[in-house]
Protein backbone atom coordinates (compact mmCIF):
# COMPACT_ATOMS: atom_id res chain seq x y z
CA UNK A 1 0.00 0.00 0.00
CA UNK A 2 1.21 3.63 -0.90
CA UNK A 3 1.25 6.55 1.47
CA UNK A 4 0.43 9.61 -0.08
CA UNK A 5 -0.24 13.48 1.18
CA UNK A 6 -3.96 14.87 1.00
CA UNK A 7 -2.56 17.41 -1.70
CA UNK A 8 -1.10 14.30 -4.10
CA UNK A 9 -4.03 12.54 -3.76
CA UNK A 10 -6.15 15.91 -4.92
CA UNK A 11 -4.05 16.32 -7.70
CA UNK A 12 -4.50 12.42 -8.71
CA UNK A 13 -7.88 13.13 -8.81
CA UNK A 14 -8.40 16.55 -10.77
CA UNK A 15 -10.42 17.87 -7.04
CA UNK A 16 -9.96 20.89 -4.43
CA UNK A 17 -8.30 20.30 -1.28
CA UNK A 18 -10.51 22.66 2.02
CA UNK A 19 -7.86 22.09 4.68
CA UNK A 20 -4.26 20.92 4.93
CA UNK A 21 -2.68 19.02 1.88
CA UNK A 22 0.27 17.90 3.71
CA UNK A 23 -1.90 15.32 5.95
CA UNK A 24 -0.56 12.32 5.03
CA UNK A 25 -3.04 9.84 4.41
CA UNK A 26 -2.33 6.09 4.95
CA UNK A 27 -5.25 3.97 4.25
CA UNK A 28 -9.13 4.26 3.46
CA UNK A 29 -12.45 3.53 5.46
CA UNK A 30 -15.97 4.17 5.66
CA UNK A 31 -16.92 7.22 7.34
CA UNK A 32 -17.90 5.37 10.73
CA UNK A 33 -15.06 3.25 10.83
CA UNK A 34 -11.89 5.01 9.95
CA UNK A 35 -9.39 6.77 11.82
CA UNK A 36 -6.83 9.64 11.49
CA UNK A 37 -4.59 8.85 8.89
CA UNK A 38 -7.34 7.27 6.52
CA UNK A 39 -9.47 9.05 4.26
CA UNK A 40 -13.40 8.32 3.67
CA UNK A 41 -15.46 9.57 1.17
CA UNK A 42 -20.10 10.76 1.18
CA UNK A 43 -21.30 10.06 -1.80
CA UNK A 44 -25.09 9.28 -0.25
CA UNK A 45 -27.08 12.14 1.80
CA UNK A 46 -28.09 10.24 4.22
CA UNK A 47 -24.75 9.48 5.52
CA UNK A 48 -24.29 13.47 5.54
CA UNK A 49 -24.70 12.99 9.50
CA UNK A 50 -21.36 11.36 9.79
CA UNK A 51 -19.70 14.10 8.81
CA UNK A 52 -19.20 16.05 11.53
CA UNK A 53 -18.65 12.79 13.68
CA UNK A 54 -15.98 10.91 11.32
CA UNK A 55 -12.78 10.60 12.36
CA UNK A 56 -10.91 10.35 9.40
CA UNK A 57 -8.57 13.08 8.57
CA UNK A 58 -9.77 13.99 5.34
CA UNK A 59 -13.14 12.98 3.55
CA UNK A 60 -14.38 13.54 -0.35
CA UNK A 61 -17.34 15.00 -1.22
CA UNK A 62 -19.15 16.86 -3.66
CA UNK A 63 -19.40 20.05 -2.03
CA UNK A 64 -18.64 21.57 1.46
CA UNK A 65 -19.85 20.93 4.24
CA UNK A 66 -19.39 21.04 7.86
CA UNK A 67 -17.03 18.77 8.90
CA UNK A 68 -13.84 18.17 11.89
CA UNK A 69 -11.78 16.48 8.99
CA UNK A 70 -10.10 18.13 5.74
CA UNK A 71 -12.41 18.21 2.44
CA UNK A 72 -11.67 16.75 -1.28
CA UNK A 73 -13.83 18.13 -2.99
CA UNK A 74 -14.58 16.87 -6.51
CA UNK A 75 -17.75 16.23 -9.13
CA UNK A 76 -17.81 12.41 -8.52
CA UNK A 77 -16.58 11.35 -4.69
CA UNK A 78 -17.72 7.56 -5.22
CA UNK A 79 -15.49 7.47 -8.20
CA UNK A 80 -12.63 9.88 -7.26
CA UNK A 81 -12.67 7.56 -3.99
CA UNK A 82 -12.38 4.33 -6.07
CA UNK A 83 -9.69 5.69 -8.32
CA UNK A 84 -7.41 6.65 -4.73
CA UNK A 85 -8.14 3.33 -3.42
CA UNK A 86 -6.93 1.91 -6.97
CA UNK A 87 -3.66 4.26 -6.20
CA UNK A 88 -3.01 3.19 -2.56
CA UNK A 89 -3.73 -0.91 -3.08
CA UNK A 90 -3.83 -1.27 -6.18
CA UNK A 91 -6.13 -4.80 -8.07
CA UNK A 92 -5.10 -8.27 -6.91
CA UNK A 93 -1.91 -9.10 -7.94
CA UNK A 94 -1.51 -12.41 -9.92
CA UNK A 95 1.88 -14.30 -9.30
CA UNK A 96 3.82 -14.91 -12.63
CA UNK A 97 4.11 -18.35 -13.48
CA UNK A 98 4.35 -19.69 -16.51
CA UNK A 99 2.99 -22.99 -18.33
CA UNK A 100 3.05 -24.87 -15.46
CA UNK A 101 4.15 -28.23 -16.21
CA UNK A 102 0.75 -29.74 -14.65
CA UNK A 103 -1.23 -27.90 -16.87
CA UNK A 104 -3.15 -29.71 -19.63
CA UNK A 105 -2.72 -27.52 -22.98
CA UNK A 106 -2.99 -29.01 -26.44
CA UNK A 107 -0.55 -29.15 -29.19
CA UNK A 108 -2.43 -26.95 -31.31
CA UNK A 109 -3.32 -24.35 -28.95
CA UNK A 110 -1.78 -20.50 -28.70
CA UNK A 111 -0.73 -19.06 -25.51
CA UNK A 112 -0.13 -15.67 -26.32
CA UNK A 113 2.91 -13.91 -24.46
CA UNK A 114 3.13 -13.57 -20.51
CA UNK A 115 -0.06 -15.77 -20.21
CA UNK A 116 0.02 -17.74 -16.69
CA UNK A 117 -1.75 -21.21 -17.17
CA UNK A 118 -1.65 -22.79 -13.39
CA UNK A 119 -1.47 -26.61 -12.90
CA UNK A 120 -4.86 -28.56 -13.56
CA UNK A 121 -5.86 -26.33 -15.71
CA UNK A 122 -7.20 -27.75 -19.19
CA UNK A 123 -6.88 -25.74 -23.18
CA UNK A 124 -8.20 -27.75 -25.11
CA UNK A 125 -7.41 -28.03 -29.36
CA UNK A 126 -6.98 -24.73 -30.90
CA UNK A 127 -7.78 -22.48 -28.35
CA UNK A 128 -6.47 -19.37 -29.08
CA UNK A 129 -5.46 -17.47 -25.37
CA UNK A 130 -4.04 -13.58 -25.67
CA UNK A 131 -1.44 -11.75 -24.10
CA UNK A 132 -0.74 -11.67 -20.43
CA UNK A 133 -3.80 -13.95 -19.28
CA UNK A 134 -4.08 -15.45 -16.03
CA UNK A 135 -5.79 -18.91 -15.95
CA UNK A 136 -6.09 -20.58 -12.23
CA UNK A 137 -6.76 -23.99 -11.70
CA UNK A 138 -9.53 -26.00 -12.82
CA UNK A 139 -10.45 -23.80 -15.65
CA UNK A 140 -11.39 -25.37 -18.93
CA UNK A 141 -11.60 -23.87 -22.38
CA UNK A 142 -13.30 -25.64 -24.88
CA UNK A 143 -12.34 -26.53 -28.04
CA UNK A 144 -12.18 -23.42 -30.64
CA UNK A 145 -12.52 -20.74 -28.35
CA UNK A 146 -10.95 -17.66 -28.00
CA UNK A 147 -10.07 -15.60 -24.90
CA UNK A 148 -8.36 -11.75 -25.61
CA UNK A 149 -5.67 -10.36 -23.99
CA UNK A 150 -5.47 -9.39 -20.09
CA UNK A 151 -8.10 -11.87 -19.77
CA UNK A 152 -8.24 -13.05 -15.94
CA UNK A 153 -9.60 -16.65 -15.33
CA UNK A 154 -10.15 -17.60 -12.09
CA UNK A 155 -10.60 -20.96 -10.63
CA UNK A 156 -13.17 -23.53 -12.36
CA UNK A 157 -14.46 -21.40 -14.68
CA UNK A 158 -15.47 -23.61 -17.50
CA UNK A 159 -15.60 -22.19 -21.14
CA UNK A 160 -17.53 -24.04 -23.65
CA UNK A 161 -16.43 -24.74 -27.20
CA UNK A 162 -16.58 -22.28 -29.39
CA UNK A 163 -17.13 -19.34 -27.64
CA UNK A 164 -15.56 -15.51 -28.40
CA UNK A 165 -14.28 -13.83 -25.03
CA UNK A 166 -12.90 -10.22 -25.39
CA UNK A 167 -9.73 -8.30 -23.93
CA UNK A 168 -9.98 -7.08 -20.20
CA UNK A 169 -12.82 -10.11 -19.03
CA UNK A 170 -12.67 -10.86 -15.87
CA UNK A 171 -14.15 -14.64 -14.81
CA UNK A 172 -14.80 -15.57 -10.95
CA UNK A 173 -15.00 -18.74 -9.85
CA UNK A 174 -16.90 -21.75 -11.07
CA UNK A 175 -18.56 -19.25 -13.65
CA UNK A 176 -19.54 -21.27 -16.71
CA UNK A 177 -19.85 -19.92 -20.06
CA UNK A 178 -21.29 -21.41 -23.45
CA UNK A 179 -23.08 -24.32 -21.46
CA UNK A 180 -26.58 -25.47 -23.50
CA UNK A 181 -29.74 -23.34 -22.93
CA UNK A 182 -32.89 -24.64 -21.32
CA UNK A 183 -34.30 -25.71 -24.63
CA UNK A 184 -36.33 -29.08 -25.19
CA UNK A 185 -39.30 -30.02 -27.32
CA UNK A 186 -41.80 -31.83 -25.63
CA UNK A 187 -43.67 -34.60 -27.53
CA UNK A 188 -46.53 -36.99 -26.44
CA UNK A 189 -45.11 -36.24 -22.37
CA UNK A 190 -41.43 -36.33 -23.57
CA UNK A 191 -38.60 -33.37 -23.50
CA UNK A 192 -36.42 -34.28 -26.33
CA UNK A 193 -32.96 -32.09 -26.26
CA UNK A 194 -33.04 -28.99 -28.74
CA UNK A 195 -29.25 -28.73 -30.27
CA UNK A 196 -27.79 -25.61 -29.50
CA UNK A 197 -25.75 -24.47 -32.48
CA UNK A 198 -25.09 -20.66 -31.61
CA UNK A 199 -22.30 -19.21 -29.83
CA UNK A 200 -21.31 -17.12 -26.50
CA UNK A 201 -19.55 -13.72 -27.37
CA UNK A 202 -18.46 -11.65 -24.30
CA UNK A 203 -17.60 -8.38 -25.50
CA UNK A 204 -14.23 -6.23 -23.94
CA UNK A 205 -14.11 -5.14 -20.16
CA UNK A 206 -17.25 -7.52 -19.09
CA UNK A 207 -16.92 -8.86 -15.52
CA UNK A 208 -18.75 -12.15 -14.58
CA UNK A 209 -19.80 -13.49 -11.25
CA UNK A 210 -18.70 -16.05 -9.32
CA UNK A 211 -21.00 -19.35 -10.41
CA UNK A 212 -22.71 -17.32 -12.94
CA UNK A 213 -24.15 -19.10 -16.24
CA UNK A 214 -24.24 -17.97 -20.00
CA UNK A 215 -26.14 -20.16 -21.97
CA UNK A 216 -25.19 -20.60 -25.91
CA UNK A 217 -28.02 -19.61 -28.58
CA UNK A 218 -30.42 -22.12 -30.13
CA UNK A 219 -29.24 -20.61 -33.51
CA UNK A 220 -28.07 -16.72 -32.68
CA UNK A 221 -25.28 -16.09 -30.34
CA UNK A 222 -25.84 -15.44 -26.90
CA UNK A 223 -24.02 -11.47 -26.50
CA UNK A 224 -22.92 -9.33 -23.56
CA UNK A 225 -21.92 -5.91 -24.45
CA UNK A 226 -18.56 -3.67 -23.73
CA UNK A 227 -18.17 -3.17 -19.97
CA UNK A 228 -21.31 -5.15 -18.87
CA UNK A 229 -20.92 -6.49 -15.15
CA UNK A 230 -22.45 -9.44 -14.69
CA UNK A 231 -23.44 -10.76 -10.31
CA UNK A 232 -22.87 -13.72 -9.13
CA UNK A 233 -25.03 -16.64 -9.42
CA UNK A 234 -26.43 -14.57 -12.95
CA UNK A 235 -28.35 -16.74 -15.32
CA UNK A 236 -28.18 -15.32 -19.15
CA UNK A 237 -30.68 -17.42 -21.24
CA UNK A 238 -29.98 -18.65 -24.51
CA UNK A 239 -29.84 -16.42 -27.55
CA UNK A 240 -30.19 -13.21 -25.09
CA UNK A 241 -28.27 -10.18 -27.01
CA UNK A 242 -27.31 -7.63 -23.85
CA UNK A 243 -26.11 -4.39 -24.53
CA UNK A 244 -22.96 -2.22 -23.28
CA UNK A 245 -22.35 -0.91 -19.86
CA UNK A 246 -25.14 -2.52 -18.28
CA UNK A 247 -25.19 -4.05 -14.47
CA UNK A 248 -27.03 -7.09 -13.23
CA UNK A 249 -26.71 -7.59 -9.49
CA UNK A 250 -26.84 -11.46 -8.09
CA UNK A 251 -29.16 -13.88 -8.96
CA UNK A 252 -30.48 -12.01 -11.66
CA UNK A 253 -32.29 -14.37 -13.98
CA UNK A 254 -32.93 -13.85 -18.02
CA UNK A 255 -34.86 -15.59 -20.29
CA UNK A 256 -33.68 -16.75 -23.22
CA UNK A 257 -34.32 -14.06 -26.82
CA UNK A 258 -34.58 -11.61 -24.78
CA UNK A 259 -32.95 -7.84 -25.83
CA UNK A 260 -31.71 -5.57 -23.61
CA UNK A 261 -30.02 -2.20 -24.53
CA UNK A 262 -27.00 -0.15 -22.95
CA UNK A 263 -26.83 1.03 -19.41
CA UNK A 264 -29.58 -1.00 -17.64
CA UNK A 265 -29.44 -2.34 -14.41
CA UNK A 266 -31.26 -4.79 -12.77
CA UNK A 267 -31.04 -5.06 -8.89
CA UNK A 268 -31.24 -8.86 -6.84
CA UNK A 269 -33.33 -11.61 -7.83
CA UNK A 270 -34.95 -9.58 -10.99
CA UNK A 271 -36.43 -12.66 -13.36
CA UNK A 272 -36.87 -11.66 -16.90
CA UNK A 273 -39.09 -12.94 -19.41
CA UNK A 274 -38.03 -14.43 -22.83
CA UNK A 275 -38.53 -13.01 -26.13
CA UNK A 276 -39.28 -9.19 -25.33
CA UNK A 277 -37.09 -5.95 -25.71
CA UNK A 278 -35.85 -4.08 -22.82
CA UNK A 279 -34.81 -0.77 -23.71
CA UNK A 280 -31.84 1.86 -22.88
CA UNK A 281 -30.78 2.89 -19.28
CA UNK A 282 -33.78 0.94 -17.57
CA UNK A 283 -34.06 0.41 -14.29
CA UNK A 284 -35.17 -2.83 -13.07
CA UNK A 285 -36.40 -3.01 -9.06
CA UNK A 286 -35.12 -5.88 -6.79
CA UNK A 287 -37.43 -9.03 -6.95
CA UNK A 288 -39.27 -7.55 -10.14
CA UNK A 289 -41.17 -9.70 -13.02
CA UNK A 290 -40.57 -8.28 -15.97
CA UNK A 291 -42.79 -9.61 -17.99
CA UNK A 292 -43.36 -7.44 -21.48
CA UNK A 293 -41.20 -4.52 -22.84
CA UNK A 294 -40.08 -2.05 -21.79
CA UNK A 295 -39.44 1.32 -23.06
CA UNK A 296 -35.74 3.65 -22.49
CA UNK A 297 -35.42 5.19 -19.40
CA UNK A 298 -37.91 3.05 -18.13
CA UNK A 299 -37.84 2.62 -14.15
CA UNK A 300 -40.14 -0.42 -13.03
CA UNK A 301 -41.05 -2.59 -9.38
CA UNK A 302 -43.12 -5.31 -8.87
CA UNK A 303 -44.15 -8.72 -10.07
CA UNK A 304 -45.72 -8.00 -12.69
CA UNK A 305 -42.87 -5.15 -12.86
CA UNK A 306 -44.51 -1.79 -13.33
CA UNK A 307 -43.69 1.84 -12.90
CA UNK A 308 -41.71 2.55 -9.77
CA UNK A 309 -43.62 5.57 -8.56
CA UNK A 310 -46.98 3.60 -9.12
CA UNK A 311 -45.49 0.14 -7.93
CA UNK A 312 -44.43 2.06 -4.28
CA UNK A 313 -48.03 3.82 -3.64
CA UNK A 314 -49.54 0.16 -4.21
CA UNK A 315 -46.92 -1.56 -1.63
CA UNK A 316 -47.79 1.27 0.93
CA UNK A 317 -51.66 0.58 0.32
CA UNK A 318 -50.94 -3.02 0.39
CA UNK A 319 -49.97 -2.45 4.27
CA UNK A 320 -52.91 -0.98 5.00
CA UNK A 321 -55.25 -3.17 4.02
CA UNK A 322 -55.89 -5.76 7.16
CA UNK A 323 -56.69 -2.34 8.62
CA UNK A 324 -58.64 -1.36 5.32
CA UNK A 325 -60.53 -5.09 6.20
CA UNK A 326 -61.26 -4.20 9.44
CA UNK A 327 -63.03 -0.98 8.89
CA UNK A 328 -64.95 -2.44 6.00
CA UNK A 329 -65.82 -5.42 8.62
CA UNK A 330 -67.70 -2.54 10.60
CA UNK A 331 -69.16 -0.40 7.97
CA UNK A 332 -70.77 -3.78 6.91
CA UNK A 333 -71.96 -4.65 10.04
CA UNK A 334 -73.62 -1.22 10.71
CA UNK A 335 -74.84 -1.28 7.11
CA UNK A 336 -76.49 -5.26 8.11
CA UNK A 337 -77.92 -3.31 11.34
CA UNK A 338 -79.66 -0.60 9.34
CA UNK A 339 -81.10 -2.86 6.84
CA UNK A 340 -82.64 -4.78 9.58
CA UNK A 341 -84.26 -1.87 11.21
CA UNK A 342 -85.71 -0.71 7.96
């Protein structure tokens, strides 16, 4: 880890220093837990409150405010924030290695340049790999596929046959990609396997989850866009084409044919029907059913998922109504009364 001044650390990030740049700032916290020496950063209102009672030594923020610790103040604190941590750790470093000698790679694979391939680990017949890879144990590459450069692999991850995988893609562990959809044709009571002939194509930057699945097309390729981040425990049906930039949280389920454009996100446990078109920069509520399309800058809850604003009125009514019951319970009773008297 690097130590670096309050002022170097402004200047890193392009922001304005309210206080003393020469604190020297040695690690980074949350606002509740850190400690002098460390530096936080508010990116939420609603932690505004810890502001005064933080004890870091310097915080970033978006604009000033009250506060016992020095001030970076910049347009984007969550980012400038990740971009110092990125300075004072750094990523996980991968140890170089090599082909290790345990390692199961065909003759008519290509390891590109400073690739690591750790023991156990299977390439299978011309598999292309690029440039300065990592590829942990247990990982399998089918035969035909092709992984970019700065690819990171970790272990288990199992890549199909055939399948395209960008520069930059980051795999976690026991993610599988390019395995068969969910596709049979049922006749007189019995399932009978569909062939899937398509392909998985993972476009640059994408990060998968940890035991996250991407199912190859029926016919089409399955597709996940430029910088796409993908949860753990993520199901992509067959065939689904997702756009660039977009970020589904764990446990996120899709359908297969299903479209979505760039810069959606759908929170936990969203399930997402097959065969309908999700447009640009939607927003998709925890738990929702989505169901039908949906149009850009769309921003749905619920199952079915609906419009947020509508979706939250509902849920509140929805707590009201044993208490709704009760008073109905009485109006009906005084209503029975009345009809009796009459």
């Amino acid at each position: 880890m690097k130590t670096k001044t309050l002022g170097e650390l402004a200047e890193h990030v392009g922001g304005k220093v309210v206080g003393d740049p020469n604190i020297v700032i040695t690690a980074a916290a949350t606002l509740e837990d850190a400690r002098g020496g460390e530096i936080s950063f508010l990116a939420n209102p609603k932690y505004r409150k810890h502001l005064k009672s933080t004890k870091a030594s310097a915080v970033v923020v978006k604009q000033v405010s009250a506060s016992n610790s020095a001030l970076l103040v910049v347009d984007d604190p969550y980012y400038a924030f990740t971009q110092i941590v990125i300075l004072m750790y750094g990523h996980r470093r991968h140890k170089p290695m090599g082909l290790n000698a345990n390692a199961s790679i065909a003759s008519t694979a290509n390891i590109g340049e400073k690739t690591d391939v750790h023991e156990f680990a299977v390439i299978a017949d011309h598999v292309q790999v690029g440039r300065r890879c990592v590829i942990y144990p247990g990982v399998y590459i089918g035969e035909g596929s092709v992984i970019g450069d700065d690819c990171i692999l970790y272990p288990n991850v199992v890549v199909y046959d055939g399948c395209q995988i960008g520069n930059r893609v980051i795999m976690h562990a026991n993610a599988t990609i390019g395995e068969d959809g969910f596709g049979f044709a049922t006749h007189k009571g019995t399932h009978h396997k569909i062939p899937h002939i398509g392909q998985v194509v993972v476009e640059d930057d994408v990060e998968i989850g940890a035991s996250a699945a991407i199912e190859r097309g029926t016919f089409s390729n399955t597709v996940i866009g430029e910088g796409t981040k993908i949860g753990d425990s993520v199901v992509v049906g067959h065939g689904t084409v997702i756009g660039p930039h977009c970020l589904f949280v764990p446990q996120v389920g899709i359908a297969g044919s299903t479209t979505i454009g760039s810069h959606c996100v759908a929170a936990g446990q969203v399930g997402i029907s097959g065969h309908i078109k999700i447009g640009n920069r939607v927003t998709m509520g925890a738990q929702s059913g989505v169901i039908s399309n949906l149009a850009d800058d769309s921003v749905v809850f619920g199952t079915p998922a609906f419009n947020f604003a509508d979706a939250k009125r509902a849920l509140l009514a929805l707590r009201t109504l044993p208490e709704l019951q009760k008073k109905i319970a009485v109006l009906e009773a005084k209503l029975s009364k009345k009809e009796t008297k009459t």
